[in-house]
N, C-alpha and C. Protein backbone atom coordinates (compact mmCIF):
# COMPACT_ATOMS: atom_id res chain seq x y z
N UNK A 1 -42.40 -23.48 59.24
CA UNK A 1 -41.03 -23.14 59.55
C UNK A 1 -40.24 -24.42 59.79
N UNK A 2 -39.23 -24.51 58.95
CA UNK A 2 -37.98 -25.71 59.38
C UNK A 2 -36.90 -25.18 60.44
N UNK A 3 -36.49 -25.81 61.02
CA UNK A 3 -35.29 -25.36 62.20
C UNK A 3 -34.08 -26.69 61.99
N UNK A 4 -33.04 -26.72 61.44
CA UNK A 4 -31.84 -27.65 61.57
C UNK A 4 -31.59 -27.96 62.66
N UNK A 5 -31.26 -28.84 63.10
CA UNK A 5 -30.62 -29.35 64.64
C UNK A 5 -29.51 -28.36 64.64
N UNK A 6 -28.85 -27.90 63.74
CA UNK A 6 -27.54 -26.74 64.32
C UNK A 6 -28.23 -25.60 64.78
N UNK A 7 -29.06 -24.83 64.23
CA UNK A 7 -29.98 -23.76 64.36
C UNK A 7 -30.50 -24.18 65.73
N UNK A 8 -31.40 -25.00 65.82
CA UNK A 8 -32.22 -25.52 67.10
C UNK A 8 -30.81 -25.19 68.39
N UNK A 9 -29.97 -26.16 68.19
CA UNK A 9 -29.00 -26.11 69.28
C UNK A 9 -28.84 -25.19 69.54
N UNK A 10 -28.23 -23.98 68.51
CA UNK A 10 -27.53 -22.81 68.89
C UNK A 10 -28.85 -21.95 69.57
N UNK A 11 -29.91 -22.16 69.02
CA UNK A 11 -30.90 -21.17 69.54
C UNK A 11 -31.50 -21.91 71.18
N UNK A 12 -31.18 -22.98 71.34
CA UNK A 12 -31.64 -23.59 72.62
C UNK A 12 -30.58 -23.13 73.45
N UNK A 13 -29.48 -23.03 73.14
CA UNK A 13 -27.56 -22.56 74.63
C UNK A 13 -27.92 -21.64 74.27
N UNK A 14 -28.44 -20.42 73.83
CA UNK A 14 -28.48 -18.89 73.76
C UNK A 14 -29.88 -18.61 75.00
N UNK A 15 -30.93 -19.24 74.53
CA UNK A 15 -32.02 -18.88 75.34
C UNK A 15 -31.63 -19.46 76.77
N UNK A 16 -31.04 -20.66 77.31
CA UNK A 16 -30.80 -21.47 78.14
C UNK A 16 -29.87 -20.27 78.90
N UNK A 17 -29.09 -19.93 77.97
CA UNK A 17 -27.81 -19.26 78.80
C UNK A 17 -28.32 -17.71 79.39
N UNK A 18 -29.67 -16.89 78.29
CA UNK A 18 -30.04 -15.91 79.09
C UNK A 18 -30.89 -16.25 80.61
N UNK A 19 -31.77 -17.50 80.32
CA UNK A 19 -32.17 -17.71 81.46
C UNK A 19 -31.52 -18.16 82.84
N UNK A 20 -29.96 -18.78 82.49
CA UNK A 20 -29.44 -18.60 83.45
C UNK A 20 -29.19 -17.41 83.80
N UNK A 21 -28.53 -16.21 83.45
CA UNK A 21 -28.14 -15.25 83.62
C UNK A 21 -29.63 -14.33 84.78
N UNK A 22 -30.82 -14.63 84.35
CA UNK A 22 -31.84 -14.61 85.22
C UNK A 22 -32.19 -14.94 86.47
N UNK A 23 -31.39 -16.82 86.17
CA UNK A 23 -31.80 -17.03 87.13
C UNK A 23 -30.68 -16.93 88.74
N UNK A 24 -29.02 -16.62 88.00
CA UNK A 24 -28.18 -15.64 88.70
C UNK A 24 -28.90 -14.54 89.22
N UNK A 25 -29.12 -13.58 88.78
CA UNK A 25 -29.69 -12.27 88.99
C UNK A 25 -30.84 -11.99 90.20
N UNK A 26 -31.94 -13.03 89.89
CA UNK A 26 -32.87 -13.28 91.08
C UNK A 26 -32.01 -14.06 92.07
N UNK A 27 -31.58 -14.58 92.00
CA UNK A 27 -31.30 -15.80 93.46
C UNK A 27 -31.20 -14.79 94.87
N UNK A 28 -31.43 -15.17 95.93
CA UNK A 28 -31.47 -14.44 96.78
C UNK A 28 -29.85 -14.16 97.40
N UNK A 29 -29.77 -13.05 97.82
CA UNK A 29 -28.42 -12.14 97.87
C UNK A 29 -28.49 -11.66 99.59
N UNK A 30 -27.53 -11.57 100.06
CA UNK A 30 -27.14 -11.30 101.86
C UNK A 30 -27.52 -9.86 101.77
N UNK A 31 -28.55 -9.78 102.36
CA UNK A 31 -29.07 -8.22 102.74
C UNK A 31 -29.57 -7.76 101.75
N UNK A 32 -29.58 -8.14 101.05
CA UNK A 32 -30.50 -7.60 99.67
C UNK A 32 -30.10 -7.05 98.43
N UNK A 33 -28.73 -6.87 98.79
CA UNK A 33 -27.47 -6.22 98.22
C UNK A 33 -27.34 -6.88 96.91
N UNK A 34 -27.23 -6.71 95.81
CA UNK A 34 -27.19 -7.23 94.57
C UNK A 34 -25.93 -7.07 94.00
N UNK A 35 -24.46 -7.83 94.05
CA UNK A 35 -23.55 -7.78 93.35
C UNK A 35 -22.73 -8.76 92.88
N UNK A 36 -24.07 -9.53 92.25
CA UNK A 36 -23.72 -10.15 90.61
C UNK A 36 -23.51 -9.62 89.39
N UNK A 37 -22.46 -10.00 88.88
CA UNK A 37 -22.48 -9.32 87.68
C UNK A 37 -22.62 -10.61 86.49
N UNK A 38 -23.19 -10.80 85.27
CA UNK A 38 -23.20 -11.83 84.62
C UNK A 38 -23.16 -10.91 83.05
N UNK A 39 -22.45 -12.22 82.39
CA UNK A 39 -22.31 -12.10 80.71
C UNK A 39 -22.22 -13.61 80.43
N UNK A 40 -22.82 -13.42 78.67
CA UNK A 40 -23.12 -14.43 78.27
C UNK A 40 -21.95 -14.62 76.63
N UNK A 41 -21.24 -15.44 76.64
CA UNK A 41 -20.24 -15.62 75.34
C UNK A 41 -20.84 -16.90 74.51
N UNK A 42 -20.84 -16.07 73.55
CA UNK A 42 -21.31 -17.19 72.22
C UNK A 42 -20.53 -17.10 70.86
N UNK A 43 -19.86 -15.81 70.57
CA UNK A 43 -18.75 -15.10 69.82
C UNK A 43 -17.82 -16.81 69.61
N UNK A 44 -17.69 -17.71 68.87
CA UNK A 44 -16.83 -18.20 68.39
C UNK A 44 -15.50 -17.83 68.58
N UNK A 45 -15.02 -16.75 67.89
CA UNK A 45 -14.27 -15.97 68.16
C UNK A 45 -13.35 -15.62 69.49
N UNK A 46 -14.56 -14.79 70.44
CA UNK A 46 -14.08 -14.69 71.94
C UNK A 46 -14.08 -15.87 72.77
N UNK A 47 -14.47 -17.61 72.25
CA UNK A 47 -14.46 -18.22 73.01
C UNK A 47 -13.03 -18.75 73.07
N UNK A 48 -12.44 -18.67 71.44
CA UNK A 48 -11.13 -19.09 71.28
C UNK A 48 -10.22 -18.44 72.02
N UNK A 49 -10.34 -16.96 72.29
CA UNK A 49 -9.35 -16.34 72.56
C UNK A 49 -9.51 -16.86 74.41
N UNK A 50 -10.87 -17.21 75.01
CA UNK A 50 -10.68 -17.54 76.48
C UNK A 50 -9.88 -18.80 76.62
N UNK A 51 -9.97 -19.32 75.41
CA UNK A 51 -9.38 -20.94 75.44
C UNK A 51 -7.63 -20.56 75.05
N UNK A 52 -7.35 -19.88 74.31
CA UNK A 52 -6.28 -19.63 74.70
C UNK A 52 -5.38 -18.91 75.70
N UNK A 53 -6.31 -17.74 76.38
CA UNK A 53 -6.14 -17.57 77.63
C UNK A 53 -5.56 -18.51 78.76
N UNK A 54 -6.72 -19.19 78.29
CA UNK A 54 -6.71 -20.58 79.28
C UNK A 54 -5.57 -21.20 79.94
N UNK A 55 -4.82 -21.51 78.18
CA UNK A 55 -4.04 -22.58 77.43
C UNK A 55 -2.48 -21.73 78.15
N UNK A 56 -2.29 -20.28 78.10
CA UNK A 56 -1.08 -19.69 78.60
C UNK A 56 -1.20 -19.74 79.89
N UNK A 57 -2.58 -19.37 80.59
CA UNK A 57 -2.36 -19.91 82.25
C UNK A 57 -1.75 -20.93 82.97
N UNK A 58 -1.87 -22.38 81.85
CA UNK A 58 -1.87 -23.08 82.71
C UNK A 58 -0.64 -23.64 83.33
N UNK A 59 0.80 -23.25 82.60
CA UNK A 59 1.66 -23.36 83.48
C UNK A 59 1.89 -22.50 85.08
N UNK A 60 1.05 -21.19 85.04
CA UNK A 60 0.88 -21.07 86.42
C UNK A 60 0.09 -21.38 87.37
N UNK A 61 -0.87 -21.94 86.76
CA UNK A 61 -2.22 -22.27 87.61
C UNK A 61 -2.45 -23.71 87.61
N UNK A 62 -1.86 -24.61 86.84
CA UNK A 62 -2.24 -25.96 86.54
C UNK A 62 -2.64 -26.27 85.60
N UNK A 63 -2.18 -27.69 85.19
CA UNK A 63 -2.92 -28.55 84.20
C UNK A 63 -4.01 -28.34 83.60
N UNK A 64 -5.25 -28.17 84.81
CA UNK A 64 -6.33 -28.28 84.21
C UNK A 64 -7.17 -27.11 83.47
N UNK A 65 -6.04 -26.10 83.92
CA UNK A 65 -6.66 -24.75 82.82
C UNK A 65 -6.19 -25.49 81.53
N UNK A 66 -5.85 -26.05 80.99
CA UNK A 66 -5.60 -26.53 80.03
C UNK A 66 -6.15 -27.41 79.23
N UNK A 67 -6.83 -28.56 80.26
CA UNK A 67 -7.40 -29.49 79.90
C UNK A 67 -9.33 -28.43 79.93
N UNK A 68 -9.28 -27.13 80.75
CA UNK A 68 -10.93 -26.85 80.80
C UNK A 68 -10.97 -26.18 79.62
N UNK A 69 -9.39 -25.27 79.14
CA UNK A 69 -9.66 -24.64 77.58
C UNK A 69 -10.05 -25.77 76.56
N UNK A 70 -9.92 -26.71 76.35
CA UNK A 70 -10.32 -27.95 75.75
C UNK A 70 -12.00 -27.72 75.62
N UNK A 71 -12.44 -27.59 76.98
CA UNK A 71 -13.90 -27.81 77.10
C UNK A 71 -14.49 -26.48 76.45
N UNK A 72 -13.57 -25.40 76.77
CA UNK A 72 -14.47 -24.02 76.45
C UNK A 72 -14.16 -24.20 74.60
N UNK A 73 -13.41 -24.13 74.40
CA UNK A 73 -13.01 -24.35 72.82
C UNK A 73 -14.49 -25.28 71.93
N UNK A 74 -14.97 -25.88 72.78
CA UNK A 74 -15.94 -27.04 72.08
C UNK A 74 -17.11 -26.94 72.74
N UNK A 75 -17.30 -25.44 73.33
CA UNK A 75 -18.89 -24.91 73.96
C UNK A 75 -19.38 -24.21 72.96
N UNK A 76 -20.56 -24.63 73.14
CA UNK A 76 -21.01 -23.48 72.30
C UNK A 76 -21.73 -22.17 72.86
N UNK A 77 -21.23 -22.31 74.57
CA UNK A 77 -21.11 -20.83 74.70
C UNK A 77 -20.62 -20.99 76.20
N UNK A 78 -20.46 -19.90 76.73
CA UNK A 78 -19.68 -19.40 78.15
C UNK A 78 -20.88 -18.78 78.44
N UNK A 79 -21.45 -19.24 80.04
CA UNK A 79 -21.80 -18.30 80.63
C UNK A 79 -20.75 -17.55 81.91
N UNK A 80 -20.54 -15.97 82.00
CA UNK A 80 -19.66 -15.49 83.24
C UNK A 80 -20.09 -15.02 83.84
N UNK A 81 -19.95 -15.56 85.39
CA UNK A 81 -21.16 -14.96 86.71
C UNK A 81 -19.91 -14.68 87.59
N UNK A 82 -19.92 -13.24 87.95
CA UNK A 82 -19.13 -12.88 89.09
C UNK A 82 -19.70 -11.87 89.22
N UNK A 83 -18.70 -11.52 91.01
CA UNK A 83 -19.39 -10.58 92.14
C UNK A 83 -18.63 -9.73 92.73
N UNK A 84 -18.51 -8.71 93.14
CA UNK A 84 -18.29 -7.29 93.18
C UNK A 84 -18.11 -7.93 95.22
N UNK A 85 -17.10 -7.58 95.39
CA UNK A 85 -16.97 -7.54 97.12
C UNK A 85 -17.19 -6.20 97.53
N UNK A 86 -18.18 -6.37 98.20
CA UNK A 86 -19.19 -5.20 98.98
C UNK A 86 -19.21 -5.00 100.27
N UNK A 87 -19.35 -3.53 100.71
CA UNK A 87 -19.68 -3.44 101.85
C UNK A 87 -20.85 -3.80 101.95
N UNK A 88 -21.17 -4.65 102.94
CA UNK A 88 -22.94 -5.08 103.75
C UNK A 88 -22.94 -4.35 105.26
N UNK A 89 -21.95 -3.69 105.66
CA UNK A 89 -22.02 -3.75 107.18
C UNK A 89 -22.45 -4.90 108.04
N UNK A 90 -21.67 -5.96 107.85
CA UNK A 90 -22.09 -6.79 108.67
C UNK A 90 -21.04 -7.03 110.05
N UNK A 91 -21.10 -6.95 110.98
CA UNK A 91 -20.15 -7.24 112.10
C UNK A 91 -19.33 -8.58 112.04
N UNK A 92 -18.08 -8.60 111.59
CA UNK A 92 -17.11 -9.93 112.19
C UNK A 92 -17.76 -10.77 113.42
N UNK A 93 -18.16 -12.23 113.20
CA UNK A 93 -18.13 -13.17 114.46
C UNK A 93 -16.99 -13.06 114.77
N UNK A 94 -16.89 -13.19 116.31
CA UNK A 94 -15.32 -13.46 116.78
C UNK A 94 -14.89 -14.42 116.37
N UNK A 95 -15.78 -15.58 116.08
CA UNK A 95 -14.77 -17.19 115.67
C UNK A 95 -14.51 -17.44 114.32
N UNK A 96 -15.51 -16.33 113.47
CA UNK A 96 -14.69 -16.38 112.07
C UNK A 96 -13.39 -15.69 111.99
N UNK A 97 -12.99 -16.35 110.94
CA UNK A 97 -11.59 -16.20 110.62
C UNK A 97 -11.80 -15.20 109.31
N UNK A 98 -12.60 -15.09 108.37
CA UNK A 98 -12.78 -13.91 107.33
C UNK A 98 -14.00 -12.79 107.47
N UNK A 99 -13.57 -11.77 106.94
CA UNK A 99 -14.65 -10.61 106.91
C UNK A 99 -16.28 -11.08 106.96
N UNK A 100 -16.76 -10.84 107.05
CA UNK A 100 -17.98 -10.90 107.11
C UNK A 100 -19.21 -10.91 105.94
N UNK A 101 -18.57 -9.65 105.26
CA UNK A 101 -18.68 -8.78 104.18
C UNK A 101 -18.17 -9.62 102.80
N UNK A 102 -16.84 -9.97 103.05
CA UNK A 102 -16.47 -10.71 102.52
C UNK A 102 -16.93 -11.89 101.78
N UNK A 103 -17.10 -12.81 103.01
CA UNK A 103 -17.93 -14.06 103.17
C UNK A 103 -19.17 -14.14 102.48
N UNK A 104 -19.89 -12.95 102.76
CA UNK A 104 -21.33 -13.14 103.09
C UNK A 104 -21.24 -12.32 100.69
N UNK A 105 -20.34 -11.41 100.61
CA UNK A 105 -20.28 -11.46 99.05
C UNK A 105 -20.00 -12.64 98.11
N UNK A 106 -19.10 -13.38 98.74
CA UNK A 106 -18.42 -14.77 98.13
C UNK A 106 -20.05 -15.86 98.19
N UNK A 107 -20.52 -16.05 99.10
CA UNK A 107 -21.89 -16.97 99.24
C UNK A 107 -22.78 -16.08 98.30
N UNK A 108 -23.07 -14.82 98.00
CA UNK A 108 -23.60 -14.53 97.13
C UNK A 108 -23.18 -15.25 95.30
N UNK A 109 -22.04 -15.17 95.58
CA UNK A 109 -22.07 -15.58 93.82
C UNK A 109 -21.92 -17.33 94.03
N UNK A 110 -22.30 -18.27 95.53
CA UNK A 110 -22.01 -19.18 95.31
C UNK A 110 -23.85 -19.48 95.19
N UNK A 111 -24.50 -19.03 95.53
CA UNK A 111 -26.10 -19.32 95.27
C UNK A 111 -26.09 -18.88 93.92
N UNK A 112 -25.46 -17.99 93.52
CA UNK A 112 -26.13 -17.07 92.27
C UNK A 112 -25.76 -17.98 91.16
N UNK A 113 -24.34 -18.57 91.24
CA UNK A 113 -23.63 -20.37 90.29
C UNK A 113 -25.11 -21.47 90.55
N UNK A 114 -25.21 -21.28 91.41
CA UNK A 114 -25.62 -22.84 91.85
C UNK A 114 -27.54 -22.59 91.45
N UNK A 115 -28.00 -21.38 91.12
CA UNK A 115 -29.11 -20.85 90.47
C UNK A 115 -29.10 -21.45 89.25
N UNK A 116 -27.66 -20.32 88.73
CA UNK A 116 -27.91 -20.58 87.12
C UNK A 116 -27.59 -22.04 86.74
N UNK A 117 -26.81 -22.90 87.34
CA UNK A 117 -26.66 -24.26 86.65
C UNK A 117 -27.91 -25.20 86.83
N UNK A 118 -28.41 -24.40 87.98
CA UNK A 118 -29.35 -25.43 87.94
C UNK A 118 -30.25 -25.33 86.71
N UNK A 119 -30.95 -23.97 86.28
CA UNK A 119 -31.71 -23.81 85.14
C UNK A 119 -31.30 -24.83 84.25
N UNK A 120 -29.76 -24.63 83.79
CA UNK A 120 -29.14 -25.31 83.05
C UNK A 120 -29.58 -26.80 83.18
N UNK A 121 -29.53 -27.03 83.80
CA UNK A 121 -30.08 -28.42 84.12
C UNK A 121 -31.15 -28.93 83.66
N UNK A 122 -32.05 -27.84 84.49
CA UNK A 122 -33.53 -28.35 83.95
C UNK A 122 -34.01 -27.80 82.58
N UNK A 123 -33.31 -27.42 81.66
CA UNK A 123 -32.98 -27.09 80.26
C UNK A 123 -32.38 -28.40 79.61
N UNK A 124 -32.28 -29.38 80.14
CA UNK A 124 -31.05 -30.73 79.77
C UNK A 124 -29.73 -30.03 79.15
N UNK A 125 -29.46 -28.57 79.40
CA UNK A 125 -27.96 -28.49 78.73
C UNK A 125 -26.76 -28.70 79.96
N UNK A 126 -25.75 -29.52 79.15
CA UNK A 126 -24.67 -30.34 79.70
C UNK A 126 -24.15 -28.92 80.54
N UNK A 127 -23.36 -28.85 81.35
CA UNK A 127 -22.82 -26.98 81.88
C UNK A 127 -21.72 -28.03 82.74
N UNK A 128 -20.68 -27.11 83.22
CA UNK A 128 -19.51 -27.13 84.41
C UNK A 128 -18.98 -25.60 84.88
N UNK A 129 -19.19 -25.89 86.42
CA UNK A 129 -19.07 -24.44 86.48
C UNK A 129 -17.10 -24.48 86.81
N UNK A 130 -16.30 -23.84 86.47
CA UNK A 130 -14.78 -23.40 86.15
C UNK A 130 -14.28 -22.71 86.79
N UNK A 131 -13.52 -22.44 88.02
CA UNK A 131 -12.52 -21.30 87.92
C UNK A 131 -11.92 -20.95 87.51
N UNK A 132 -11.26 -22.09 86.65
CA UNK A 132 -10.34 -21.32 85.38
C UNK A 132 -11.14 -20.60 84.27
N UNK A 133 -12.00 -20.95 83.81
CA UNK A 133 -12.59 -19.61 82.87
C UNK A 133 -12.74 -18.66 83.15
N UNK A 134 -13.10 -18.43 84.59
CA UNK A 134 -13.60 -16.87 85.50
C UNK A 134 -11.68 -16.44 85.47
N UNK A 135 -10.55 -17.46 85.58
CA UNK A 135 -9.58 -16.71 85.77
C UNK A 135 -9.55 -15.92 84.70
N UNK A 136 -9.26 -16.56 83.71
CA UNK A 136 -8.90 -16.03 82.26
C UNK A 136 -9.77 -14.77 81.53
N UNK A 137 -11.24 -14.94 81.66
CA UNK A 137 -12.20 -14.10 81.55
C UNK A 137 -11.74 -12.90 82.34
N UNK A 138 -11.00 -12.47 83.59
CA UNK A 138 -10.52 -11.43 84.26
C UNK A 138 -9.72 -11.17 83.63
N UNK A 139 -8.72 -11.81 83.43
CA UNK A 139 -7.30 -11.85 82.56
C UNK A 139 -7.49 -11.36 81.17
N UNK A 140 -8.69 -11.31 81.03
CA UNK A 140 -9.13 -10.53 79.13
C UNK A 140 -9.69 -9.52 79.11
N UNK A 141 -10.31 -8.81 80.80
CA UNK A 141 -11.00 -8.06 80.89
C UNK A 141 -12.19 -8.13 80.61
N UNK A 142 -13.15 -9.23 80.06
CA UNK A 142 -14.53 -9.50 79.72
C UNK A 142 -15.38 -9.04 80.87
N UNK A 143 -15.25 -9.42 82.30
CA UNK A 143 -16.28 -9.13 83.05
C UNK A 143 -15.78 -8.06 84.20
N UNK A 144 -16.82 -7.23 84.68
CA UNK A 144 -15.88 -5.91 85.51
C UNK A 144 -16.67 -6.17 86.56
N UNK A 145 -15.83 -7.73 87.77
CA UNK A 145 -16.30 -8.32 88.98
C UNK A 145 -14.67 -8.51 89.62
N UNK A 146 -14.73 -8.95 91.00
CA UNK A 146 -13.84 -9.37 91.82
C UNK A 146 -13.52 -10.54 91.89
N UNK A 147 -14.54 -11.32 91.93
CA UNK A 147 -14.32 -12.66 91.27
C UNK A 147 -15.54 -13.31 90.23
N UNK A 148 -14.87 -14.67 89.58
CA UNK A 148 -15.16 -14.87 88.24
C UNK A 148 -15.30 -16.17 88.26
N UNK A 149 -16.47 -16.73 88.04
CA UNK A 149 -16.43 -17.99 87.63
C UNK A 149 -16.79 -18.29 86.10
N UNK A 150 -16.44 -19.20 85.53
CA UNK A 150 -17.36 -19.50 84.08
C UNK A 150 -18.07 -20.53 84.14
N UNK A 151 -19.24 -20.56 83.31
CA UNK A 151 -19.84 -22.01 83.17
C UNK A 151 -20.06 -22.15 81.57
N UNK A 152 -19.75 -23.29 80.85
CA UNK A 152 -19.31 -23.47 79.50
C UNK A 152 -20.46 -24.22 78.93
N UNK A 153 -21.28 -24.15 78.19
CA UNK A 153 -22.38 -24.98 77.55
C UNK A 153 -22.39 -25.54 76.78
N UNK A 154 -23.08 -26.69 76.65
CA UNK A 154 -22.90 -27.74 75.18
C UNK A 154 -24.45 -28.34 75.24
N UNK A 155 -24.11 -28.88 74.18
CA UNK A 155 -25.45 -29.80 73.31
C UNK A 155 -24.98 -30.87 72.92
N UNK A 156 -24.78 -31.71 73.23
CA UNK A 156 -24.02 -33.21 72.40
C UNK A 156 -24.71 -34.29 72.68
N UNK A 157 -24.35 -35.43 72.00
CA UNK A 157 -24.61 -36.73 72.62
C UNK A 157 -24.10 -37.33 73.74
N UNK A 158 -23.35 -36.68 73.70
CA UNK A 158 -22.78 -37.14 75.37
C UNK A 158 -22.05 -36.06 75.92
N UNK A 159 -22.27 -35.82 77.14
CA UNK A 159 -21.82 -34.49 78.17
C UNK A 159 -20.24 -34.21 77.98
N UNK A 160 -19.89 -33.12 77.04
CA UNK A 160 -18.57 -33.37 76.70
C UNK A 160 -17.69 -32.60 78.40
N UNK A 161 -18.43 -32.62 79.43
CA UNK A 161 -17.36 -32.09 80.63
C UNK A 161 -17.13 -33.12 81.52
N UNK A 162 -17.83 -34.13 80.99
CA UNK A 162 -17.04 -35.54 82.00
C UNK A 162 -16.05 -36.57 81.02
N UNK A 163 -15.32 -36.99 81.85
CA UNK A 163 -14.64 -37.98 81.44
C UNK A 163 -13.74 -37.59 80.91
N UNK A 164 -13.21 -36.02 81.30
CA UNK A 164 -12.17 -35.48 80.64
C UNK A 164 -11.03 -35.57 80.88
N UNK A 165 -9.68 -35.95 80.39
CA UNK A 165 -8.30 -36.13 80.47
C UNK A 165 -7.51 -35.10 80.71
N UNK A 166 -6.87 -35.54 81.87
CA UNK A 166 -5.45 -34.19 82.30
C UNK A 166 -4.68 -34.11 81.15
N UNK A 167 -4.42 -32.66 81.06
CA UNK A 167 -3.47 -32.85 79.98
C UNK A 167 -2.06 -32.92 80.64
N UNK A 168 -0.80 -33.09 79.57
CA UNK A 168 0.05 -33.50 80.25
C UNK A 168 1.52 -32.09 80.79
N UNK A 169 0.51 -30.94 80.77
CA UNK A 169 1.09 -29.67 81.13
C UNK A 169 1.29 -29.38 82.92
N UNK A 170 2.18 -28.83 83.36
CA UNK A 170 2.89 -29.45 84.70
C UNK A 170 1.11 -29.39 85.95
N UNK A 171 1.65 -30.50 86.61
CA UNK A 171 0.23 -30.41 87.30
C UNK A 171 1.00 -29.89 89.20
N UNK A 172 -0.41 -29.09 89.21
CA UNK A 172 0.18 -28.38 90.97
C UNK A 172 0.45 -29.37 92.03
């Protein structure tokens, strides 16, 4: 069997990106409560349309939705990890200042990010995790969570999510 380096790539961010989505899914969750939700974009197609998503946000949200549609436009795939705000019954501390419930859902999808990139990592694929993709990804209806992050994947010679330039669309 021959495999092209395009083939290889695309088949290495597809497997990479289900195993993140895994390794979201396991990470450990507040009470046991499971409300991650994850999808995986590789659609050419649907990545353009998040990048143009992006690209109309960013006069309300900033610059850098603009400059991250750049990045998603030239992934060769999106991973989207968001989380469902749940009741846990957990009691308010008096000295916090947010729900409990709240909190303790939001730290769920911040282990469940910080899972899957890591895979990513130890996969050597380049990743950045985005709030602007999770915005826009809501904004298209792709994922049915409360909140949304994206993480965008590549294969290159050099990590195309650093060293990236503001664009010159109004900055907050």
């Amino acid at each position: 069997m021959l495999i092209d380096e395009g083939d290889a790539v695309k088949k290495a961010v597809e497997a990479a990106a289900v195993l993140m989505v895994a390794s979201a899914k396991t990470a450990p969750k507040a009470r046991g409560v499971d409300n991650i939700v994850c999808m995986v974009v590789t659609d050419k197609g649907i990545l353009e349309k998040l990048a143009a998503k992006m690209r109309e946000l960013a006069g309300r949200y900033g610059a850098f939705f603009e400059r991250d549609a750049d990045s998603v436009a030239g992934s060769d795939a999106v991973v989207l990890i968001g989380c469902r705000l749940v009741k846990l019954s957990l009691v308010k501390p008096d000295k916090w200042l947010l729900d409990a419930d709240t909190v303790n859902s939001l730290v769920n999808l911040g282990i469940a990010l910080g899972s899957a990139v890591k895979t990513a990592s130890m996969l050597n694929i380049d990743n950045r995790i985005m709030f602007s993709v999770g915005v826009a990804a809501q904004e298209l209806g792709l994922l049915d969570a409360d909140i949304v992050y994206g993480v965008p994947l590549s294969i290159r010679g050099k990590n195309m999510y650093f060293d990236r330039q503001q664009s010159s669309a109004r900055k907050p």
